[in-house]
Structure formats: C-alpha cells, structure tokens
Protein backbone atom coordinates (compact mmCIF):
# COMPACT_ATOMS: atom_id res chain seq x y z
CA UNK A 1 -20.78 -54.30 18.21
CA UNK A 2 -17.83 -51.84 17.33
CA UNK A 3 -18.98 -48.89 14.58
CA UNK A 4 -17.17 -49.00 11.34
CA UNK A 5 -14.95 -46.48 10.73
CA UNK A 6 -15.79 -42.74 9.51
CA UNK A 7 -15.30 -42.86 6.05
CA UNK A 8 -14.12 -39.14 4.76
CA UNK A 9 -13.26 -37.08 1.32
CA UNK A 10 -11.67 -34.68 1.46
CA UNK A 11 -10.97 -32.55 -1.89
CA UNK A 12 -9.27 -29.60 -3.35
CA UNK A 13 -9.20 -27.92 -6.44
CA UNK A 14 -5.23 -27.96 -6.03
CA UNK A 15 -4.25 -24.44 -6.75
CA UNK A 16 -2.30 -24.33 -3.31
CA UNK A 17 1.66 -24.44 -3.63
CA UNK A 18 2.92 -27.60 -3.32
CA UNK A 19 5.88 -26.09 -1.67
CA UNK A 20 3.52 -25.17 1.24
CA UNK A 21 1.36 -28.27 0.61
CA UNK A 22 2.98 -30.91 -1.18
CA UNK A 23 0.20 -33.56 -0.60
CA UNK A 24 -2.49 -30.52 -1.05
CA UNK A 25 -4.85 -28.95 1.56
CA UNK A 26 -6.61 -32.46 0.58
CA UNK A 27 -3.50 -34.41 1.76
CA UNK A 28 -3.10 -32.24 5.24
CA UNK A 29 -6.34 -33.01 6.52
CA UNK A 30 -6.61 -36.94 5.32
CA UNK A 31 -3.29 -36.97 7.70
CA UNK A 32 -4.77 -35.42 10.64
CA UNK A 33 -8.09 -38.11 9.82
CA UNK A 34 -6.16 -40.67 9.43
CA UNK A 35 -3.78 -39.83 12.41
CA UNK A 36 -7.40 -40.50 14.45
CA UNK A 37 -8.22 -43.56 12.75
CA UNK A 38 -10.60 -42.43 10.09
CA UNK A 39 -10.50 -43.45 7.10
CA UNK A 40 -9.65 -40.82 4.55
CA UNK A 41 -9.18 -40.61 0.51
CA UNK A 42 -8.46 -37.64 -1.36
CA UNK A 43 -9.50 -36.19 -4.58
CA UNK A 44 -9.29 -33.32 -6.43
CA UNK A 45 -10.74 -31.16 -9.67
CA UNK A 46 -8.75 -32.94 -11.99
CA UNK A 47 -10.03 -36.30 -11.24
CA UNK A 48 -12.40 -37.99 -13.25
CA UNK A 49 -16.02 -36.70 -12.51
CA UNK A 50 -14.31 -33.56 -11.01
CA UNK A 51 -13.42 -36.00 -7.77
CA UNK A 52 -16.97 -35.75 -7.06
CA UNK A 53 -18.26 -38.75 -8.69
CA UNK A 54 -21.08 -40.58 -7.31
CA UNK A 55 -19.04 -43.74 -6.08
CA UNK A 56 -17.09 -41.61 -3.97
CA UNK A 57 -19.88 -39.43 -2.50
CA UNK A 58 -21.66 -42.99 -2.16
CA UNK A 59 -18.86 -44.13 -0.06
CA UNK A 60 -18.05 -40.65 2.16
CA UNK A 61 -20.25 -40.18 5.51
CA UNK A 62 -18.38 -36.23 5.26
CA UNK A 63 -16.88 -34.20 2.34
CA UNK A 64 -14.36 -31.80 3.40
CA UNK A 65 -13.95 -28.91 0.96
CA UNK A 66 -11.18 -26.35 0.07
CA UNK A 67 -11.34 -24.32 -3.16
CA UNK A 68 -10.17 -20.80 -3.92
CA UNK A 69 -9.81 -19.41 -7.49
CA UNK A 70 -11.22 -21.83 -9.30
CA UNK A 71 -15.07 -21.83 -8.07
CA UNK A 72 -16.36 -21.47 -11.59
CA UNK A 73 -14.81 -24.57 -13.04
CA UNK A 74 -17.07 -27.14 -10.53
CA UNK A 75 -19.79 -28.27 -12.80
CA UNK A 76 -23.29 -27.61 -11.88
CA UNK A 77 -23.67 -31.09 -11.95
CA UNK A 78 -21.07 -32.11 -9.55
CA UNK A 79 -22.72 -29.44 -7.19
CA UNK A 80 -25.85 -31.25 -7.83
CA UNK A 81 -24.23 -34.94 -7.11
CA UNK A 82 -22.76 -33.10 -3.51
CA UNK A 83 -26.07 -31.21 -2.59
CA UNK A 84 -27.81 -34.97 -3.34
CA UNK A 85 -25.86 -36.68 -0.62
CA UNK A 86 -25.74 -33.50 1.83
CA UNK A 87 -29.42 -33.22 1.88
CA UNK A 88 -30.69 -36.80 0.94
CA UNK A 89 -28.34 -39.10 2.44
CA UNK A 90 -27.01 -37.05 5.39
CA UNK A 91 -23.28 -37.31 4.25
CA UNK A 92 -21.67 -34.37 6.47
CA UNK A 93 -20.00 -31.45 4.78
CA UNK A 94 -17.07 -29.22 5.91
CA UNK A 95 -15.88 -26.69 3.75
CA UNK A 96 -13.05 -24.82 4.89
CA UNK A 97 -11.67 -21.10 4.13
CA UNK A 98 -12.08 -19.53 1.23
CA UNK A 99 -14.83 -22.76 0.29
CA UNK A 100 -17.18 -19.65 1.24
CA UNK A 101 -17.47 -19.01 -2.22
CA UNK A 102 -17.78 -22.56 -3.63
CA UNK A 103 -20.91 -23.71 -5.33
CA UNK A 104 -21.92 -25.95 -2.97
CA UNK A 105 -21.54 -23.80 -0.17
CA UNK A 106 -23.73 -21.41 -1.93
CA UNK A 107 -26.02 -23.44 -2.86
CA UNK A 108 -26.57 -25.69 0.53
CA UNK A 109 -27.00 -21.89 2.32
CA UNK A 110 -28.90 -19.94 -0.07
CA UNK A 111 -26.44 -16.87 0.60
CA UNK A 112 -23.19 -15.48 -1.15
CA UNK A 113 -20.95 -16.30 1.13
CA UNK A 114 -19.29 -12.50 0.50
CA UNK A 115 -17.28 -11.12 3.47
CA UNK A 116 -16.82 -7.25 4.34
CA UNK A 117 -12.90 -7.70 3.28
CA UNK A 118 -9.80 -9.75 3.82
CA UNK A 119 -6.09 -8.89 4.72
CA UNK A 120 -3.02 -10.96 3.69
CA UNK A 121 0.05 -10.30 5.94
CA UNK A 122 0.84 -13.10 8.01
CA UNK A 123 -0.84 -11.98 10.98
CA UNK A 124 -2.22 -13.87 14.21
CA UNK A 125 -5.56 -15.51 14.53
CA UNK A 126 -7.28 -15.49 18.14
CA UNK A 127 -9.55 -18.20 17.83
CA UNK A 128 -12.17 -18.02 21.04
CA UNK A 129 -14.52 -21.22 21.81
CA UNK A 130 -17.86 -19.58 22.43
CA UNK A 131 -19.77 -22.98 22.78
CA UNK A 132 -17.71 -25.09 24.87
CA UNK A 133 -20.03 -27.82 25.03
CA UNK A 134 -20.17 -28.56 21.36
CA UNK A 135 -18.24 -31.55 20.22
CA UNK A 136 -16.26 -29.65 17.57
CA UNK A 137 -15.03 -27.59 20.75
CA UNK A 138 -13.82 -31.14 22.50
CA UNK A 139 -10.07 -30.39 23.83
CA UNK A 140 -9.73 -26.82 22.13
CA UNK A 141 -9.15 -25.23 25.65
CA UNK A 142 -10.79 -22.01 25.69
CA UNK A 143 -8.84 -19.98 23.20
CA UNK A 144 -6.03 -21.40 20.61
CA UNK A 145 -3.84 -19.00 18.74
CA UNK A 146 -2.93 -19.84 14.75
CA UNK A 147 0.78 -17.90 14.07
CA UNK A 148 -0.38 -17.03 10.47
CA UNK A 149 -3.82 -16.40 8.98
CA UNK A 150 -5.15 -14.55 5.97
CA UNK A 151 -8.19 -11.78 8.10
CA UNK A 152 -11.55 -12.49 7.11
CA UNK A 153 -13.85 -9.57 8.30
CA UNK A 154 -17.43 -9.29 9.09
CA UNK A 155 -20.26 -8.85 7.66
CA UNK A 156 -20.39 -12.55 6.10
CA UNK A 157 -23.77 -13.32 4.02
CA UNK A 158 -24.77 -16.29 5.67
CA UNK A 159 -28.00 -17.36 7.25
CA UNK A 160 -27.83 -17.59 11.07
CA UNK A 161 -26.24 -20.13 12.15
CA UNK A 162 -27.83 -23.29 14.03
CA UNK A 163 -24.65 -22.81 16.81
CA UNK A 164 -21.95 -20.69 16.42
CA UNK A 165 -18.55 -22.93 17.99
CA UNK A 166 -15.85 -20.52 17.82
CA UNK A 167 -14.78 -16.59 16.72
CA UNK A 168 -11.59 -15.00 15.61
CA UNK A 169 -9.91 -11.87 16.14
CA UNK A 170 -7.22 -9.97 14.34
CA UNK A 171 -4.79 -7.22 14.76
CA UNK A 172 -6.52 -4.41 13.68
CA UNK A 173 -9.87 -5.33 15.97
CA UNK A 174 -11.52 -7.60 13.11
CA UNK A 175 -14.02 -10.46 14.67
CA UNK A 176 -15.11 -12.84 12.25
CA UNK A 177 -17.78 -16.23 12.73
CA UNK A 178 -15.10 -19.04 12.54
CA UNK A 179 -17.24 -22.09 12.92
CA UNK A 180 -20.36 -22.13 12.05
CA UNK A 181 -23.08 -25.12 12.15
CA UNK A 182 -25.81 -25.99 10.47
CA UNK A 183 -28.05 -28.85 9.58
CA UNK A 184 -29.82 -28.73 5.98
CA UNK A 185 -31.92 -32.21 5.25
CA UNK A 186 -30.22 -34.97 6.57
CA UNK A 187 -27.05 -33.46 6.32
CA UNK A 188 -24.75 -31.58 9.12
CA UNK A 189 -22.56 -28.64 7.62
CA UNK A 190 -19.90 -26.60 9.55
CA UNK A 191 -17.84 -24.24 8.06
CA UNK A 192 -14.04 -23.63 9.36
CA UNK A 193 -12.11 -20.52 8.40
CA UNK A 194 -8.54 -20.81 8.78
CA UNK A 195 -6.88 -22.68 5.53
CA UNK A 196 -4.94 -20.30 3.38
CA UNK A 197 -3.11 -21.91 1.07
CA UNK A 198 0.24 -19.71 1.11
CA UNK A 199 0.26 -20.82 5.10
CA UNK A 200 1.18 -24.22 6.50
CA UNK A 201 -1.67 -23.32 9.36
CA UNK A 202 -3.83 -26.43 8.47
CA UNK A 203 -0.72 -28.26 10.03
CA UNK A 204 -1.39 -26.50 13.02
CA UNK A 205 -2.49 -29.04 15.95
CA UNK A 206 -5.77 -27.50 16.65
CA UNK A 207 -6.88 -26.84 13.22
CA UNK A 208 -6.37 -30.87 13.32
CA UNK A 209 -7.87 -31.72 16.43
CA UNK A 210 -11.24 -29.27 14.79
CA UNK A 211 -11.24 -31.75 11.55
CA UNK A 212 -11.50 -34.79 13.92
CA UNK A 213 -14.30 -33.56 15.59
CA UNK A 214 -16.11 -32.15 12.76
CA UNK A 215 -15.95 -35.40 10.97
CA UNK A 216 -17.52 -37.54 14.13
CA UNK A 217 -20.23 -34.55 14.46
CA UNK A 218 -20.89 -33.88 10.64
CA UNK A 219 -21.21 -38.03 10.48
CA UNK A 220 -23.39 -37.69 13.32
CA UNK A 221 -20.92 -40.51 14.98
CA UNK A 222 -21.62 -37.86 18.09
C-alpha cells in the first residue's frame, strides 16, 4: 500500500521583498515541495489565526518557518497551538534563518537562539556535510557553495544538538552550525541557516534539495 503524500506548511511573516520573493520565502519552498511531489500550502502572519490555526497544524506532518523582524507580533497562543503539534503529535518543524529568534524556536529549545554577530555583504557560503549518512545530507555531495549569504557567526545559544548535518564558512574565517537536529516529544526539528530575504539563495538547488529531505526526515517518512 503506497504512503500518502507529505503534507507541509510552510509560513512567513512576509516582510521579505517581493521583488526578491514575489510568492514569499513561503512560496519558494512550497515550489521546491511541490517540485518533489509533496504536498505544500502556504500561509502567512496575516492570515486568520496568524496562519497557524489549528486546522492547518491538524493537517501539516512539518511546519517550515521563516520570520525576521516581526518575532514579537506571533501570539503566545499561536506558539502554544505549534509547540502542541511539535511535541504531542510529532508534526516536524523546520525553521529556517533568521527563525532563530522566533517564539517557537525559543520555546521548543529552551535557549535564545542569539548568535556572536552577523555580516551583510553578499558574500559566499561554504556549506560542508559533516554527517554524510544523514538523510537531510542525501545527494548534497560533500560540500555545496551558496553565491550570496548574510554570515552568521558562532557562538549560537542552542542546546547540543542530537546530530549536527552540515557547517558553513565565510570569508573572514567565520564557521557557523548550519543544520542542526533535534527531536523534542514526538516531534523532529532541524534548523537550516541560509534564507535571507534580500537574496534569491532559497532558489538555490541545494537549499531545495535540503527542504525535500528535511520534510521526509522531520515527517519521519525516513
């Protein structure tokens, strides 16, 4: 008997350009989904319930997550509704970039999220696979190369991961944790650090080829 499909949500808060993004960060990675046959809707802050309603939680086996500036506006009780399914249901959550600071990311971890410091100038990322084996590493080669990133720098508050998939480096020597897993209650998290939203990099093909296999590992569909 064939599985049913992944079923994915993937929301923003929608501060990103639309001249970068004109479906949203939302929009880029329900493409790359849907590209592999998973099923994909989109929502965002503005929606009713915040997007985060508990139909469509219900009806998601992962959340993907980008948010930047506007952390504070999530409710506490759309955080709760998220944490519910993460933790009690085993829906899968991904929360990408600058998520690091989003409620529920905070709140699933227990840790700030804070990073030593950033730098925005259009640099190259050197993204290493240091666990080859995991599925979220399936077809990444050993090393892919993003042609525009915003640095992230380490230290990042965040309790040690379960598996650490893959690294970056910067220009200036700057290593950061790029993809990090972890499993809280049912629930399997990863967090993926590229996704600026002044940079079309979450077009990249590897950066979609990462949110196809975190989907059938966060939905434990692997």
């Amino acid at each position: 008997m064939s599985q049913e499909p992944i079923k994915a949500l993937c929301w923003t808060e929608r501060s990103e350009p639309e001249s970068v993004y004109p479906d949203g960060i939302n929009g880029a990675v329900a493409d790359a989904l849907r590209e592999a046959g998973i099923e994909a809707e989109t929502a965002q802050l503005s929606d009713p319930d915040q997007g985060l309603s508990e139909e469509a939680l219900a009806r998601a086996d992962v959340l993907f997550y980008w948010a930047h500036s506007r952390h504070g506006q999530v409710t506490d009780d759309s955080t709760a509704r998220v944490l519910k399914h993460i933790l009690a249901r085993g829906m899968g959550f991904v929360p990408i970039h600058s998520a690091l600071h989003s409620k529920p990311f905070r709140a699933i971890l227990g840790t700030t999220g804070n990073i030593a410091g950033w730098r925005e100038e259009e640099e190259e990322e050197h993204v290493y696979i240091v666990e080859p084996s995991h599925p979220i590493a399936e077809g990444l080669g050993q090393k892919f190369t993003l042609p525009e990133a915003e640095m992230y720098v380490e230290p990042f508050d965040i309790p040690t991961p379960d598996c650490i998939v893959m690294i970056s480096s910067f220009r200036e020597g700057e290593v950061f944790r790029t993809g990090c897993c972890w499993e809280r209650g049912l629930g399997r998290i990863f967090y993926f650090r590229p996704g600026h939203e002044t940079y079309r990099v979450l077009f990249e093909e590897p950066c979609r080829k990462v949110f196809v296999n975190a989907a059938r590992w966060a939905s434990r569909r692997v």
